[in-house]
C-alpha atoms as a PDB file:
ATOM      1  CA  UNK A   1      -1.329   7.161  34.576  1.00  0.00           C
ATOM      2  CA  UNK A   2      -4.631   5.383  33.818  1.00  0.00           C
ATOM      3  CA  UNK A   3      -4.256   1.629  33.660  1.00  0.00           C
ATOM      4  CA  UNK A   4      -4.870   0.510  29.765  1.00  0.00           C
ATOM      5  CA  UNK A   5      -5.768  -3.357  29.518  1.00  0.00           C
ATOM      6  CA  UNK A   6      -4.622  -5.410  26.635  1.00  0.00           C
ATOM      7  CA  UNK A   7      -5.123  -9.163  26.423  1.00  0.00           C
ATOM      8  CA  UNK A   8      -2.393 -11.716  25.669  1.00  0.00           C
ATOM      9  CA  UNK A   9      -3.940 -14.281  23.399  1.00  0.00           C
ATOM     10  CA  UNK A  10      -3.157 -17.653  22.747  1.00  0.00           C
ATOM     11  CA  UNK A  11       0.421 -17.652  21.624  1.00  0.00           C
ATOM     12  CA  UNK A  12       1.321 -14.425  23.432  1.00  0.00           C
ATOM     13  CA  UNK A  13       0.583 -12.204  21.115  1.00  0.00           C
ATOM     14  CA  UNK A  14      -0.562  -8.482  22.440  1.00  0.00           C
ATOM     15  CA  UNK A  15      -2.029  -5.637  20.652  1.00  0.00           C
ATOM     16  CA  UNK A  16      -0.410  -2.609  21.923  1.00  0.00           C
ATOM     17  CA  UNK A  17      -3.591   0.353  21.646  1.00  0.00           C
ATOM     18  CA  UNK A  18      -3.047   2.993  19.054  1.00  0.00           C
ATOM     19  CA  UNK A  19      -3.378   5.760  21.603  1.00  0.00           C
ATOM     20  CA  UNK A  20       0.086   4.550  22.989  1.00  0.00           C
ATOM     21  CA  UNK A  21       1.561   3.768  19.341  1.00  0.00           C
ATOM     22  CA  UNK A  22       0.680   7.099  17.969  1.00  0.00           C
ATOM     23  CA  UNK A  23       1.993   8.632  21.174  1.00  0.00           C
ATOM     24  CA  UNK A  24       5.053   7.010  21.661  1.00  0.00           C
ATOM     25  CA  UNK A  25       5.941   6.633  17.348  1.00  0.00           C
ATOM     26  CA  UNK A  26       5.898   2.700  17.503  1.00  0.00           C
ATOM     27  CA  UNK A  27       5.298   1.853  14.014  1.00  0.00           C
ATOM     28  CA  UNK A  28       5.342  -1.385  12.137  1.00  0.00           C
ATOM     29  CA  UNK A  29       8.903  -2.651  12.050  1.00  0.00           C
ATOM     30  CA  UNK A  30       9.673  -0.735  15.111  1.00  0.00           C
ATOM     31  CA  UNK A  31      11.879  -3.531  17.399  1.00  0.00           C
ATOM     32  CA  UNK A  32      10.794  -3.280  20.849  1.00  0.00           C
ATOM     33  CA  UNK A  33      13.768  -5.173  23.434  1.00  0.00           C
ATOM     34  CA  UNK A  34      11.281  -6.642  26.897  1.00  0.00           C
ATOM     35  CA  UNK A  35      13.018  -6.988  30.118  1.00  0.00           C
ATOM     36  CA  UNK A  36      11.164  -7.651  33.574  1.00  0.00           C
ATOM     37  CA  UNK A  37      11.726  -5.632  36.602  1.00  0.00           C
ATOM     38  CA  UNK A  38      10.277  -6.036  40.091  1.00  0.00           C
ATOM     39  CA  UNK A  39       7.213  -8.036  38.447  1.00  0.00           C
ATOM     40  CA  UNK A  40       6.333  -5.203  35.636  1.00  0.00           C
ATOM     41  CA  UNK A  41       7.082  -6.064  31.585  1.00  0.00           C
ATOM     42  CA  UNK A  42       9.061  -3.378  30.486  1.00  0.00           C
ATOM     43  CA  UNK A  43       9.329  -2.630  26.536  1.00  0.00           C
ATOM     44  CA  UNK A  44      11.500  -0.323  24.954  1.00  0.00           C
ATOM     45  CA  UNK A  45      12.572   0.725  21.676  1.00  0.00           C
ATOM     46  CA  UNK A  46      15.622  -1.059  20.546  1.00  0.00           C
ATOM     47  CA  UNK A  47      18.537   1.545  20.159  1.00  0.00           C
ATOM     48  CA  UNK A  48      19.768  -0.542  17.208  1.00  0.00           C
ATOM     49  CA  UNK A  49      18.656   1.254  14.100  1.00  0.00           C
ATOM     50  CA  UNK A  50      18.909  -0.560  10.545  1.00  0.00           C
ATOM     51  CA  UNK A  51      19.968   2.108   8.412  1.00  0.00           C
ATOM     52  CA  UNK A  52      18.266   0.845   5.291  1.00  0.00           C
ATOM     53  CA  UNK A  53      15.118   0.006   7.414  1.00  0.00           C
ATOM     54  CA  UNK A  54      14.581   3.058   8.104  1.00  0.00           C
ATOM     55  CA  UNK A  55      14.672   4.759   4.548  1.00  0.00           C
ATOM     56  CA  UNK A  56      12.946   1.667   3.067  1.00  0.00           C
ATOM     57  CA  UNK A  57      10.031   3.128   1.254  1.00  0.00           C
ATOM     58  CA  UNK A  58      11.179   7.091   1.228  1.00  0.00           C
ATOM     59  CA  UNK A  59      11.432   6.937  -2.504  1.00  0.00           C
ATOM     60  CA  UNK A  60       7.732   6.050  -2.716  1.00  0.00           C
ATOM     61  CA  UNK A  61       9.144   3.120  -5.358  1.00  0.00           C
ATOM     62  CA  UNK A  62       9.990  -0.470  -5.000  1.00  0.00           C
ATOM     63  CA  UNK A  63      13.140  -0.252  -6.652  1.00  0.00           C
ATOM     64  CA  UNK A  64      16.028  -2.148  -6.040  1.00  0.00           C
ATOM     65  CA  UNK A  65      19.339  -0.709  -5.262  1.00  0.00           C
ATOM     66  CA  UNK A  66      20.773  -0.713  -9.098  1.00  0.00           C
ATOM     67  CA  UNK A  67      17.435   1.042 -10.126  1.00  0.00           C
ATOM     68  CA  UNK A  68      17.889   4.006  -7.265  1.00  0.00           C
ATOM     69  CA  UNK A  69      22.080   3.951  -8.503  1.00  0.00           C
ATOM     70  CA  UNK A  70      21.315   4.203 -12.164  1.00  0.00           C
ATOM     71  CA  UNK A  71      18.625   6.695 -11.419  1.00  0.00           C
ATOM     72  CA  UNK A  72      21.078   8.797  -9.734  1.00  0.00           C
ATOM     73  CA  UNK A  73      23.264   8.497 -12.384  1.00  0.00           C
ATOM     74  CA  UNK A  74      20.529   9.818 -15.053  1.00  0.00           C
ATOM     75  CA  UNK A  75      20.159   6.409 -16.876  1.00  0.00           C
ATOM     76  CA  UNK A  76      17.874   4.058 -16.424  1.00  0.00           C
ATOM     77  CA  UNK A  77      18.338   0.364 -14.959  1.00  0.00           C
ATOM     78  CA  UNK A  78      18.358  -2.411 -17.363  1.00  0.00           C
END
């Protein structure tokens, strides 16, 4: 695998590159859990998955959960 440099800046902040992102589906909010092994930084997708978190937005509205209820309903929120 060809080597891929990053820099750590100040206050240890790294930009992972998009090629990886797009590649392995990191997207904002993704939760990545570090761990060290034999010298290397290892980062892996958290296996904890917030169920809301990860339908936030599907609606393509900001509307709060009485909004999406009544909607369902067929009346509108007051």
């Amino acid at each position: 695998m060809a080597g891929i440099r990053a820099r750590v800046a100040e206050r240890g902040h790294v930009t992972i590159p998009k090629r990886l992102r797009d590649s392995l589906g990191l997207k904002p909010g993704t939760v990545l859990e570090f761990s060290e092994e034999h010298g290397k930084l290892i980062a892996v997708k958290s296996g904890s998955i917030d169920p809301v978190g990860e339908v936030l937005g599907c609606l393509g509205k900001r509307l709060n959960t009485d909004a999406v209820v009544a909607r369902l309903r067929g009346r509108r929120a007051r």
